[in-house]
C-alpha atoms as a PDB file:
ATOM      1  CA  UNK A   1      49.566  65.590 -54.682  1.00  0.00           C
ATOM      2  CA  UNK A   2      51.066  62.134 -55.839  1.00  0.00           C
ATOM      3  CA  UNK A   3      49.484  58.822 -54.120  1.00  0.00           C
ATOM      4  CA  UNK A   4      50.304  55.359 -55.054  1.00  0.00           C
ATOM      5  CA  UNK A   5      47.892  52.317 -54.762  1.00  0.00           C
ATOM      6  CA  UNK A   6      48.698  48.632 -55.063  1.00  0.00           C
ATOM      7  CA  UNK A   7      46.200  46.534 -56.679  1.00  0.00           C
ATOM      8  CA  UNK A   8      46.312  42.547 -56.651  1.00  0.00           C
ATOM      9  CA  UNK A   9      45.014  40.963 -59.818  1.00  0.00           C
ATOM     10  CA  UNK A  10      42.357  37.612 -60.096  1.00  0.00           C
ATOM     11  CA  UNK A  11      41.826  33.906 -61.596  1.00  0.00           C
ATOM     12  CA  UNK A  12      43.014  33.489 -65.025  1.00  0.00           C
ATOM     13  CA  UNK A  13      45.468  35.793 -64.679  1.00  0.00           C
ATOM     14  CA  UNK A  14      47.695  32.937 -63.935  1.00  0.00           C
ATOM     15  CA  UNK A  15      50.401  31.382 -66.712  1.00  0.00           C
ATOM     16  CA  UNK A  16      52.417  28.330 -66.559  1.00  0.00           C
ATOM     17  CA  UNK A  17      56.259  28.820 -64.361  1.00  0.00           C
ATOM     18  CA  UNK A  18      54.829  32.194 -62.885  1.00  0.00           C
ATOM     19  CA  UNK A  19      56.594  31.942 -59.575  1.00  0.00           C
ATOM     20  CA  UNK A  20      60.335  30.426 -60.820  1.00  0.00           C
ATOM     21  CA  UNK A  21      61.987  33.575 -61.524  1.00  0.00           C
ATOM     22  CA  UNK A  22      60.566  35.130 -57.977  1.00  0.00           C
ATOM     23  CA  UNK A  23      61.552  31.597 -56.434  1.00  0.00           C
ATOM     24  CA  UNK A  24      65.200  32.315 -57.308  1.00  0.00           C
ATOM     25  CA  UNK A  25      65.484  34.338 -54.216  1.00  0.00           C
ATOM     26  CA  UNK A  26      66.058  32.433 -51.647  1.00  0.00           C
ATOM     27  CA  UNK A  27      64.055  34.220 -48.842  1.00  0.00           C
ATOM     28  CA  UNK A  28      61.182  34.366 -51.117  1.00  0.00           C
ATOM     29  CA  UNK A  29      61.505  30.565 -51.983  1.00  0.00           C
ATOM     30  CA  UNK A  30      61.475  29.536 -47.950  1.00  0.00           C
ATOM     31  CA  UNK A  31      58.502  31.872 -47.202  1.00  0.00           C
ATOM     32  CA  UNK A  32      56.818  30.029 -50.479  1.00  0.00           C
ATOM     33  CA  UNK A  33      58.153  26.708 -49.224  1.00  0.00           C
ATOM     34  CA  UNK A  34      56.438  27.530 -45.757  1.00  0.00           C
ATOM     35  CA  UNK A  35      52.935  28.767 -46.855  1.00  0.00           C
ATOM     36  CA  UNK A  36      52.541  25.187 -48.483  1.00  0.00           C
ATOM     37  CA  UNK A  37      53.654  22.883 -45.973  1.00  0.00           C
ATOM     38  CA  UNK A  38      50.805  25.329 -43.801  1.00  0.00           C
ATOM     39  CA  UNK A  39      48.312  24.869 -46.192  1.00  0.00           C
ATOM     40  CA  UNK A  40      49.466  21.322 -47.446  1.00  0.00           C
ATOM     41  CA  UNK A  41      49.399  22.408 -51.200  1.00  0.00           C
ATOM     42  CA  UNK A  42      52.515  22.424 -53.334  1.00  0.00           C
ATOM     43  CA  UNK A  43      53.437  26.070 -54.624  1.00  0.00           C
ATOM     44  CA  UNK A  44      56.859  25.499 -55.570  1.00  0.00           C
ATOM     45  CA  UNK A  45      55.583  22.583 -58.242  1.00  0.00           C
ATOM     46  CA  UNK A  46      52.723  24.457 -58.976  1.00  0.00           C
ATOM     47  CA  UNK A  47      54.296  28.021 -59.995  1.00  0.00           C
ATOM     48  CA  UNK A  48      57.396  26.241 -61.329  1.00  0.00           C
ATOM     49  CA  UNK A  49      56.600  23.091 -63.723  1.00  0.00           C
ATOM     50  CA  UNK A  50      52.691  22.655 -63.459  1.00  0.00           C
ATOM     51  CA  UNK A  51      50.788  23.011 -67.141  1.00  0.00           C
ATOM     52  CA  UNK A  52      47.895  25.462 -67.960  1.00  0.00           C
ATOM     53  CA  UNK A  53      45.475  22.786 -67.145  1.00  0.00           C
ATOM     54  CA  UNK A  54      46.974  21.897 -64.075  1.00  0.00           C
ATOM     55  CA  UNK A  55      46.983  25.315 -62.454  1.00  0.00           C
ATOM     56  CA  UNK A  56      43.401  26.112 -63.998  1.00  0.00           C
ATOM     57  CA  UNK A  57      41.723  24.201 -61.556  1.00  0.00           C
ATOM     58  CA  UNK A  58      40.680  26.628 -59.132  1.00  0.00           C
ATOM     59  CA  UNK A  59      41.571  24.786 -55.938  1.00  0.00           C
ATOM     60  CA  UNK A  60      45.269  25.743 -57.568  1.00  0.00           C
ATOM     61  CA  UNK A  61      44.865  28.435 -59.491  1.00  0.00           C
ATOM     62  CA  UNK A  62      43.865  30.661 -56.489  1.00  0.00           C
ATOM     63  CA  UNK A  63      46.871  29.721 -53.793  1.00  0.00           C
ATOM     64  CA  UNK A  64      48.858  30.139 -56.284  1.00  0.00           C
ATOM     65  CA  UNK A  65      47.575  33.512 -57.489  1.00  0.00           C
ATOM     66  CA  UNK A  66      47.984  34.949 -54.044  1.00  0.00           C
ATOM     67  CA  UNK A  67      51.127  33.698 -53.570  1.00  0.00           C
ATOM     68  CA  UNK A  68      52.629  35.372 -56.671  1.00  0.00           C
ATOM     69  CA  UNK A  69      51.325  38.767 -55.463  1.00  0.00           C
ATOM     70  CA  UNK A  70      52.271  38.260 -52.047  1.00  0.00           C
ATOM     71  CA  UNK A  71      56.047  37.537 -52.923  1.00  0.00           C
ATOM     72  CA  UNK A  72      55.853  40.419 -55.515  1.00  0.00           C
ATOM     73  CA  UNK A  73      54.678  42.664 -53.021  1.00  0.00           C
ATOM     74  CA  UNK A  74      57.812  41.502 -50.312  1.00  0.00           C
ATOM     75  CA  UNK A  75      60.413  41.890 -53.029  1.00  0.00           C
ATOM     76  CA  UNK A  76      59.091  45.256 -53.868  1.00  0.00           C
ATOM     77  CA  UNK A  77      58.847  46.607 -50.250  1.00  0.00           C
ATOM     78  CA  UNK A  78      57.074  49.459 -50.616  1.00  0.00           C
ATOM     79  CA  UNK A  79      54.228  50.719 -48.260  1.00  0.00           C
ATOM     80  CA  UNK A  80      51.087  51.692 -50.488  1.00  0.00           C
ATOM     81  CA  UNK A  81      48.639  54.659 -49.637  1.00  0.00           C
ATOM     82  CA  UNK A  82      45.564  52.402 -51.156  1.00  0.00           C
ATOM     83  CA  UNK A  83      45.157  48.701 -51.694  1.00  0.00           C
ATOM     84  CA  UNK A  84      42.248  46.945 -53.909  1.00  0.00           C
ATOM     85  CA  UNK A  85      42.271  43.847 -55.209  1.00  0.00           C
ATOM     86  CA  UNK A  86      40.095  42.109 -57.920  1.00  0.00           C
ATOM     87  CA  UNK A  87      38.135  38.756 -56.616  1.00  0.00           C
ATOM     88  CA  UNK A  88      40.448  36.500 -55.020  1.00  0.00           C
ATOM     89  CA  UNK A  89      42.798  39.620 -55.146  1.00  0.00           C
ATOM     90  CA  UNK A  90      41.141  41.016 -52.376  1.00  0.00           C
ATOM     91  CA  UNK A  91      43.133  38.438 -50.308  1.00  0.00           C
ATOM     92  CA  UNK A  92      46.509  39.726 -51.204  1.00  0.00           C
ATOM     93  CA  UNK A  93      45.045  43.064 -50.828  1.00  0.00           C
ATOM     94  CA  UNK A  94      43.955  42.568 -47.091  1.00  0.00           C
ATOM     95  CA  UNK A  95      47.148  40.795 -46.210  1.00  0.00           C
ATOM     96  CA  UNK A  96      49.188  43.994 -47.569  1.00  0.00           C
ATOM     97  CA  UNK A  97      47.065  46.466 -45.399  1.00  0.00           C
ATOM     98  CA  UNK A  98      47.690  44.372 -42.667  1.00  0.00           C
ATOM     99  CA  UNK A  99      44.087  43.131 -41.961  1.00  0.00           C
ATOM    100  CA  UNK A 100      45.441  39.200 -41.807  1.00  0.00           C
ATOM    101  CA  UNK A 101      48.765  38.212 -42.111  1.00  0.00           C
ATOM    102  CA  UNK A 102      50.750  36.586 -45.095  1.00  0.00           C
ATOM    103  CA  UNK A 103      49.915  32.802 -43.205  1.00  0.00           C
ATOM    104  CA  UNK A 104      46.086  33.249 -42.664  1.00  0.00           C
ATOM    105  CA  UNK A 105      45.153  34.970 -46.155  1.00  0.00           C
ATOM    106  CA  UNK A 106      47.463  31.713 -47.406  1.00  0.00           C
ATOM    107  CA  UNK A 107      44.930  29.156 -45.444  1.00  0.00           C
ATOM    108  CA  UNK A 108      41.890  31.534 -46.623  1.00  0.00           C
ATOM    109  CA  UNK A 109      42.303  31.696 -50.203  1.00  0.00           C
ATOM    110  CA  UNK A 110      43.803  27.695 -50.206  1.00  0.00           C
ATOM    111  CA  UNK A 111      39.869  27.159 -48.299  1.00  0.00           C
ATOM    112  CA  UNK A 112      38.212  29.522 -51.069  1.00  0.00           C
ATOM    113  CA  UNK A 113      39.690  27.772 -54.236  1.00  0.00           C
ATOM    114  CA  UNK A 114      39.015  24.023 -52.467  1.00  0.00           C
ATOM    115  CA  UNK A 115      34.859  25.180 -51.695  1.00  0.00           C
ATOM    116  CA  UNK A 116      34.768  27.243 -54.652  1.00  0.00           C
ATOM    117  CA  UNK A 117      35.882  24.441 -56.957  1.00  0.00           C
ATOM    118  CA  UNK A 118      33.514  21.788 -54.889  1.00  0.00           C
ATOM    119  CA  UNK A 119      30.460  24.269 -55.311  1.00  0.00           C
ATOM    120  CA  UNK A 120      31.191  24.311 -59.183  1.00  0.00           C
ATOM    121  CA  UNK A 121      31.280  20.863 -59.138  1.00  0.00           C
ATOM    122  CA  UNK A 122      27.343  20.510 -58.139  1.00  0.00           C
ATOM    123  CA  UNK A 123      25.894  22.389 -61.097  1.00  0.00           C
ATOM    124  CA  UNK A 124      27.785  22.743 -64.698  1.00  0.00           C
ATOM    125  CA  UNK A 125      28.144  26.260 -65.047  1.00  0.00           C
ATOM    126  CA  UNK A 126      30.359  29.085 -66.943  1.00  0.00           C
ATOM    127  CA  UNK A 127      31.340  32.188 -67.422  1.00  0.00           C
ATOM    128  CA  UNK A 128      31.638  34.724 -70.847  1.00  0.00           C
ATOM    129  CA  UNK A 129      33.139  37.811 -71.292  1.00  0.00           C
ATOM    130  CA  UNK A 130      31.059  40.604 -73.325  1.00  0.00           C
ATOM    131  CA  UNK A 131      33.077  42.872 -74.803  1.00  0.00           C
ATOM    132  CA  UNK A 132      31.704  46.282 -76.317  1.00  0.00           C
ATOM    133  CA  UNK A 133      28.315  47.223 -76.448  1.00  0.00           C
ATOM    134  CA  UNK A 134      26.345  49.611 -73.784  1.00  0.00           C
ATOM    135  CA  UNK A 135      26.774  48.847 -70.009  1.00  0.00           C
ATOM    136  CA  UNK A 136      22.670  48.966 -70.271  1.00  0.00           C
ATOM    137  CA  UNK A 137      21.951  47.001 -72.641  1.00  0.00           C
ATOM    138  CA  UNK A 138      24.159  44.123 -72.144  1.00  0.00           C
ATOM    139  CA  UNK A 139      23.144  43.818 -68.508  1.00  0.00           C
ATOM    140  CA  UNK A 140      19.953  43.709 -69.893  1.00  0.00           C
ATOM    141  CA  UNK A 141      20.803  40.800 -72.210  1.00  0.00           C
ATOM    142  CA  UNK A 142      22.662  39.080 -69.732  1.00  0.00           C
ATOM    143  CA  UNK A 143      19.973  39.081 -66.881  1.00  0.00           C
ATOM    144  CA  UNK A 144      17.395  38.256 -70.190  1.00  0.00           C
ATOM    145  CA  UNK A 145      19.472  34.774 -70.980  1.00  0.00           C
ATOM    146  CA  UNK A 146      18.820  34.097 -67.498  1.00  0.00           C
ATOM    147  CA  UNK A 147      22.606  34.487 -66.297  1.00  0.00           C
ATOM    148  CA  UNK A 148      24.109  37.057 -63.609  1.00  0.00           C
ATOM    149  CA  UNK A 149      26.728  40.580 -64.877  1.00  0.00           C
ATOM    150  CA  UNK A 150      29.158  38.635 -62.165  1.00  0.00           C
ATOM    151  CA  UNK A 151      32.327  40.902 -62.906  1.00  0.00           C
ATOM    152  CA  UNK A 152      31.982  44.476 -64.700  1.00  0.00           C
ATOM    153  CA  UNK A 153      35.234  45.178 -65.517  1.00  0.00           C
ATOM    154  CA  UNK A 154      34.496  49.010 -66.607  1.00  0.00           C
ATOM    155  CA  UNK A 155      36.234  49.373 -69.845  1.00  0.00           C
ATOM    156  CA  UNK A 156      33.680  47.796 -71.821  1.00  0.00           C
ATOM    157  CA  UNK A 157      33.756  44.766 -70.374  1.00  0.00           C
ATOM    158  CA  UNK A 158      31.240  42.722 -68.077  1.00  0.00           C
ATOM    159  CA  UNK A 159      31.144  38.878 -67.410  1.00  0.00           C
ATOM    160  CA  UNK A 160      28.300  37.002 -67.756  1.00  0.00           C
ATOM    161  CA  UNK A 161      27.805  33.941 -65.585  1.00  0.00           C
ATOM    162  CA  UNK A 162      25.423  31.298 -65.330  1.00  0.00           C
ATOM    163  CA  UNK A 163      23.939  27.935 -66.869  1.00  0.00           C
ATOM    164  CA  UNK A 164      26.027  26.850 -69.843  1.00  0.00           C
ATOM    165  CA  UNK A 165      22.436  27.139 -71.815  1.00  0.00           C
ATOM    166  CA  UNK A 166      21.817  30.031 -71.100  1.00  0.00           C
ATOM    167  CA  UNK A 167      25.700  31.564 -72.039  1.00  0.00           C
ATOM    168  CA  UNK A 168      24.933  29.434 -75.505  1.00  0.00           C
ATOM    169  CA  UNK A 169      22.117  32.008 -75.711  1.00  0.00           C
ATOM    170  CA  UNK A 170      23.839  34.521 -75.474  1.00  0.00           C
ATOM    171  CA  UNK A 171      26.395  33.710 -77.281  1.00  0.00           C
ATOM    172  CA  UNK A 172      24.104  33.139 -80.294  1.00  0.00           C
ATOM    173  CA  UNK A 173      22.756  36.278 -79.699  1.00  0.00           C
ATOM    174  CA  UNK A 174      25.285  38.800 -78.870  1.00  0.00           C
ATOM    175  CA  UNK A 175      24.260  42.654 -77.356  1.00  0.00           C
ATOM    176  CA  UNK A 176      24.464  45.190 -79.936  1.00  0.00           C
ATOM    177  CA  UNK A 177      27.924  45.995 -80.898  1.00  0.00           C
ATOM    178  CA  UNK A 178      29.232  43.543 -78.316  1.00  0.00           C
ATOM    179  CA  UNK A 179      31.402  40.256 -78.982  1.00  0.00           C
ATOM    180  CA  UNK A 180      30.905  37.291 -76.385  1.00  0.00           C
ATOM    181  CA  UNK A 181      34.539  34.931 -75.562  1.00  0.00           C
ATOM    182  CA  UNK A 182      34.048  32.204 -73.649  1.00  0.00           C
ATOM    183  CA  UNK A 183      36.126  32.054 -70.271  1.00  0.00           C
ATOM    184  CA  UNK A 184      37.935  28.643 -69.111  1.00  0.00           C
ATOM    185  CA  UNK A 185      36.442  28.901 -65.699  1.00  0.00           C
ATOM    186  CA  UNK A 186      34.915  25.726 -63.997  1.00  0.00           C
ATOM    187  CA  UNK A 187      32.018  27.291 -62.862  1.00  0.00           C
ATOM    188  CA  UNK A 188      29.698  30.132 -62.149  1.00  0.00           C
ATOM    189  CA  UNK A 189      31.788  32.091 -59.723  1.00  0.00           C
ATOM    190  CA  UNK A 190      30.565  35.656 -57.893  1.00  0.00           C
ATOM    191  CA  UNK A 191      26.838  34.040 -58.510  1.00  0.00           C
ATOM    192  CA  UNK A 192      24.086  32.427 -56.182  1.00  0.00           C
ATOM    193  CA  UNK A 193      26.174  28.916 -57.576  1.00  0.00           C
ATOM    194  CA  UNK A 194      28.769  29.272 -54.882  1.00  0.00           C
ATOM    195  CA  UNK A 195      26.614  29.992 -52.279  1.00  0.00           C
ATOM    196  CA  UNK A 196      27.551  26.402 -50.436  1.00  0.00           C
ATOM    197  CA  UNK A 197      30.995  28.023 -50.263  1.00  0.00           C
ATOM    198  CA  UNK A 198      29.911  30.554 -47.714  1.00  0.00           C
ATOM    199  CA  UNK A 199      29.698  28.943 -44.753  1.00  0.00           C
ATOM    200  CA  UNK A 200      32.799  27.190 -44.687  1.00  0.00           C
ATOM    201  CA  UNK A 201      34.823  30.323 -45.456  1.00  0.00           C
ATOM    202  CA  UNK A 202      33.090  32.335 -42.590  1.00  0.00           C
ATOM    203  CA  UNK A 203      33.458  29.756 -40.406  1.00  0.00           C
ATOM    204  CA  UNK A 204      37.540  29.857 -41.219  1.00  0.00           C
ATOM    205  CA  UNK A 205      37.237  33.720 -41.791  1.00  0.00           C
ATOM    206  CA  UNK A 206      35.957  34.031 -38.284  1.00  0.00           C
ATOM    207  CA  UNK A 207      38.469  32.261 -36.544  1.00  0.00           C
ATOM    208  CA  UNK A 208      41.190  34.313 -37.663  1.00  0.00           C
ATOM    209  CA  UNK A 209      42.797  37.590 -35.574  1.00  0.00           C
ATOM    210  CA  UNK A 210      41.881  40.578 -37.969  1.00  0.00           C
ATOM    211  CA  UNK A 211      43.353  44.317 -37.809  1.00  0.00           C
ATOM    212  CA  UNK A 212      41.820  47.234 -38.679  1.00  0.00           C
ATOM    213  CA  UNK A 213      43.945  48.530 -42.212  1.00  0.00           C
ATOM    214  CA  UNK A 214      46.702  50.637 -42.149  1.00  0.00           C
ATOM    215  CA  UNK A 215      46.331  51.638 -45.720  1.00  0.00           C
ATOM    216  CA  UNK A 216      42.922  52.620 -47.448  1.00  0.00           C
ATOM    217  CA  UNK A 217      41.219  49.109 -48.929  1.00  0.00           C
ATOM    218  CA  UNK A 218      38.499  49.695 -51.603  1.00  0.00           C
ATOM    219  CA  UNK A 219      35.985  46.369 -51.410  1.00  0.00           C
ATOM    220  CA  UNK A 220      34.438  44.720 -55.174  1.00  0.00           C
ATOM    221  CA  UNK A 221      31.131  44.652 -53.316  1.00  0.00           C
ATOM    222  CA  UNK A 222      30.957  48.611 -54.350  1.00  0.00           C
ATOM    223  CA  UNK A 223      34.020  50.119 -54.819  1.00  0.00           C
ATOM    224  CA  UNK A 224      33.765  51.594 -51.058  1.00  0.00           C
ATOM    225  CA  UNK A 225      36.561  52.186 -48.647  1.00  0.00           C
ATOM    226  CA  UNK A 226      36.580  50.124 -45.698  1.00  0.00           C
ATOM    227  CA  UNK A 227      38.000  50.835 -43.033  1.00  0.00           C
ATOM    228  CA  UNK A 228      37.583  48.466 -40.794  1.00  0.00           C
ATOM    229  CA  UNK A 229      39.293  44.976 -40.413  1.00  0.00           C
ATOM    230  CA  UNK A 230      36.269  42.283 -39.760  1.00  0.00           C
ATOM    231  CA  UNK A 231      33.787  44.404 -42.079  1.00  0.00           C
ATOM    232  CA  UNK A 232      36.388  43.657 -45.104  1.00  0.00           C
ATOM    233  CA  UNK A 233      36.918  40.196 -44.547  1.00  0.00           C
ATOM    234  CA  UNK A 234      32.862  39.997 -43.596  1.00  0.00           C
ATOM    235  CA  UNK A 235      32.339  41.591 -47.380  1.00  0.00           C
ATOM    236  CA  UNK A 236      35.505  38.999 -48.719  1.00  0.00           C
ATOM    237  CA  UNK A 237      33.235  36.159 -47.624  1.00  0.00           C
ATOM    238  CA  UNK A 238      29.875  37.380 -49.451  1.00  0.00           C
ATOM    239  CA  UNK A 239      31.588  38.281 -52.012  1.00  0.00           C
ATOM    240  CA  UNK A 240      31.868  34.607 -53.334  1.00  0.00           C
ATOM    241  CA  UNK A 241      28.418  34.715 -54.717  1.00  0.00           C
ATOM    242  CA  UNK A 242      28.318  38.309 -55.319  1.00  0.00           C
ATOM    243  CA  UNK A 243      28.938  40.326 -58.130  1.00  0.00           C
ATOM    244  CA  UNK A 244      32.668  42.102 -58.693  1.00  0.00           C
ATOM    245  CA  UNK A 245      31.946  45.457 -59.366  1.00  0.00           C
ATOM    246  CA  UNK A 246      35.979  46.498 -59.962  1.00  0.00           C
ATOM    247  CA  UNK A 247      34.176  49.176 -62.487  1.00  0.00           C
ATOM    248  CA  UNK A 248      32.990  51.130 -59.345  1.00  0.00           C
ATOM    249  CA  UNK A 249      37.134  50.494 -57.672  1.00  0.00           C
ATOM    250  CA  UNK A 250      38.438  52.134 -60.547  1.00  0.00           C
ATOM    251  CA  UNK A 251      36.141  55.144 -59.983  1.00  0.00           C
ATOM    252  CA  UNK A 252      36.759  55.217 -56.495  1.00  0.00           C
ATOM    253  CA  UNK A 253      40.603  55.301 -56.978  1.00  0.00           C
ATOM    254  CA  UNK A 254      39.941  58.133 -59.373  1.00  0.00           C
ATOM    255  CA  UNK A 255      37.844  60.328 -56.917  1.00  0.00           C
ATOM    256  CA  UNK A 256      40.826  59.376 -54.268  1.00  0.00           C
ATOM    257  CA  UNK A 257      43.305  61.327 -56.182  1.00  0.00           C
ATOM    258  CA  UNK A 258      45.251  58.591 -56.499  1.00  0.00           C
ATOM    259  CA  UNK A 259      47.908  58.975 -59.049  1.00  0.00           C
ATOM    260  CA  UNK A 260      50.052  56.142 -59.585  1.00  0.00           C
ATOM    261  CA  UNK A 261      48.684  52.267 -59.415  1.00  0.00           C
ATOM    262  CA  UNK A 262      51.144  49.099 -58.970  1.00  0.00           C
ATOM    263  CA  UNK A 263      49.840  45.625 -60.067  1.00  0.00           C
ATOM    264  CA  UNK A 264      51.098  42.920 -58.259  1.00  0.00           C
ATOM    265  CA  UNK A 265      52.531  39.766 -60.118  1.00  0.00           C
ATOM    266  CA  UNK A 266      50.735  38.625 -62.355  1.00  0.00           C
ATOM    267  CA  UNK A 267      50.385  41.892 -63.793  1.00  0.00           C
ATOM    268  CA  UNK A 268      48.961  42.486 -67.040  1.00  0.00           C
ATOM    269  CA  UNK A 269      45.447  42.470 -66.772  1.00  0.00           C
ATOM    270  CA  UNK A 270      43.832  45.436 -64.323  1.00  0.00           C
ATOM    271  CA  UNK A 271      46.589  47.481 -65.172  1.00  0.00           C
ATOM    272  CA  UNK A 272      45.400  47.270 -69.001  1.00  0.00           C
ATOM    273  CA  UNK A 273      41.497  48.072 -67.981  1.00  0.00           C
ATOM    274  CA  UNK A 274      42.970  51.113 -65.649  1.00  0.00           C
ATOM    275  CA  UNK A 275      44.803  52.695 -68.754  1.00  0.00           C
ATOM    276  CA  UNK A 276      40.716  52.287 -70.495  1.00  0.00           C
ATOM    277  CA  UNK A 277      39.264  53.296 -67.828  1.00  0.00           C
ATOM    278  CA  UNK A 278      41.084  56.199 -65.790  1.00  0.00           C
ATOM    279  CA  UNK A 279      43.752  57.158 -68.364  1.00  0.00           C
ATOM    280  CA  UNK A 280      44.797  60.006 -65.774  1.00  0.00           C
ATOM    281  CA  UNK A 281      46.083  57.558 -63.847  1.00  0.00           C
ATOM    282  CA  UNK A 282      49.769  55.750 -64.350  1.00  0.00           C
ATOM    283  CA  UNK A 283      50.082  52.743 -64.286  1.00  0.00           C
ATOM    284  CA  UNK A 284      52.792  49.682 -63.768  1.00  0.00           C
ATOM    285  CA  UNK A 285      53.043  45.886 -63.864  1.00  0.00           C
ATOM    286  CA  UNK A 286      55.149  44.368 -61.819  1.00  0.00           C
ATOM    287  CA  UNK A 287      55.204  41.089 -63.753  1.00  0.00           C
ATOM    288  CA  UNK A 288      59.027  39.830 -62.860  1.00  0.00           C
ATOM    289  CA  UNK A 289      62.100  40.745 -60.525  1.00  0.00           C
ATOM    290  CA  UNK A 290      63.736  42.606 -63.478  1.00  0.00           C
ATOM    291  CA  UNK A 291      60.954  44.820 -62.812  1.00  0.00           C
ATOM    292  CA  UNK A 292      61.626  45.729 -59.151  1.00  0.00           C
ATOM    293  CA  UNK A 293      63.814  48.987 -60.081  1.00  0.00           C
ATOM    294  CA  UNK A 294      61.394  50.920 -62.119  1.00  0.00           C
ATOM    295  CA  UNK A 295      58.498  49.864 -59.545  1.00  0.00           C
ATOM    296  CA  UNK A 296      60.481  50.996 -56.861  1.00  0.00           C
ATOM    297  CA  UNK A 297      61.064  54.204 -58.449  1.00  0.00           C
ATOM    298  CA  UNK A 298      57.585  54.953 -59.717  1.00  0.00           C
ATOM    299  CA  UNK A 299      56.607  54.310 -56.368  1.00  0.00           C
ATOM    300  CA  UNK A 300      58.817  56.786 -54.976  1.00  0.00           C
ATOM    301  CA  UNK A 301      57.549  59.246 -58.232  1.00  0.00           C
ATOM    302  CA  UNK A 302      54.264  58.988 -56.576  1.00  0.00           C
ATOM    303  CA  UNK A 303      54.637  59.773 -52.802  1.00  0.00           C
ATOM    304  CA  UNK A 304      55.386  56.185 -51.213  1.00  0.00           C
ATOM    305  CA  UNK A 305      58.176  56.256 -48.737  1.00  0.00           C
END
């Protein structure tokens, strides 16, 4: 039996002009033009004509992130079985289940790139990618240069996060058949580092009107389903300074039977660990509105109304 799941992808997947061709429909451009007069942050700058370094900063980077996959999703109006979402994905996910609305995951993730990028700002901190190697025994050379696995990726790939000493360490001494690249992140995200970010967010997350979802959301805390509204965002909140395990998503949209998987603008990245990962699965990146005609019919290809 065909099911479809929509996944929403995380920071650094973000490029330079990412939301002008979406912005050339008009709707999409006043719902765009809306969410940042509500959460006082320019979009329409920031997706259009903002540089890499401009958009990097995370207190952009994130809004802006959401935004894309949130006007993706619209354009491509299509109802999903399963949603997931990596990091700051989780957002878009929640809003496409229904758990918050388009407006409130807007002021949420606009509150989560602001604290986020304040909590980096108390400690210099980084993050590495490890590439290669065995899942064992790069944790165990990770958690040995005194850093934290803060995103396993599956697919051979786990971030490493931490002091900048300690990811020097590593660096200079690499896991067994494993490469380490350096990430241009401003800080030591999904670690005990962002743990002044918590209360803030809760504090915001709590104040907002939450529905249970009315498609099945798999949370990075564990890959699990959730299936209730508060207990998602609850989980969105720790998250922060918790571990991504998206390795343990991927499994769990294998053991779903889910058979086709749409990432949300911009696409590239999950899509690409997916085809490592769960190679049964298809897979399709919905990176621009030329796009929208194929997504629309793989979607229909695998059981979405």
């Amino acid at each position: 039996m065909a099911m479809l799941a929509i996944i929403a992808p995380g920071q650094g997947s973000q490029t330079p002009g990412m939301l002008s061709a979406w912005l050339k429909d008009s709707t999409l451009r006043d719902t765009c033009a809306a969410w940042s007069l509500e959460i006082g942050t320019d979009l329409l700058t920031l997706g259009t004509s903002a540089d890499a370094d401009e958009i990097k900063d995370t207190a952009n980077a994130q809004p802006l992130i959401v935004a894309a996959g949130l006007l993706s999703f619209k354009a491509l109006g299509v109802t999903p079985s399963v949603a997931a979402g990596h990091s700051v994905g989780e957002i878009t996910a929640a809003s496409l289940a229904t758990i918050i609305s388009e407006s409130d995951a807007m002021k949420i993730v606009h509150a989560r790139g602001y604290e986020m990028a304040k909590a980096a700002a108390i400690t210099p901190a980084g993050m590495s990618a490890v590439l290669g190697g065995d899942r064992e025994a790069v944790v165990s050379a990770i958690n040995a240069a005194g850093l934290v696995a803060a995103n396993e990726n599956g697919a051979g790939q786990i971030v490493a996060a931490g002091s900048l000493e300690g990811l020097e360490k590593l660096a200079a001494n690499p896991p067994e058949g494993a490469r380490v690249r350096a990430l241009a992140v401003a800080g030591a995200f999904h670690t005990s580092y962002m743990q002044p970010a918590i209360e803030p967010l809760r504090a915001l997350a709590e104040s907002i009107h939450v529905h249970d979802p009315i498609a099945t959301i798999i949370s990075n805390r564990d890959g699990a389903r959730v299936t209730n509204g508060r207990e998602f965002m609850d989980r969105i909140v720790a998250q922060i300074a918790n571990p991504v395990r998206w390795d343990l998503c991927m499994s769990t949209l294998k053991s779903m039977g889910v058979t086709g998987v749409i990432e949300l603008a911009p696409a590239g990245t999950l899509v690409g660990l997916l085809k490592r990962a769960e190679p049964s699965i298809e897979t399709f990146a919905l990176k621009s509105p030329d796009d929208l005609d194929a997504a629309q019919t793989f979607a229909s290809n695998h059981g979405s109304k």
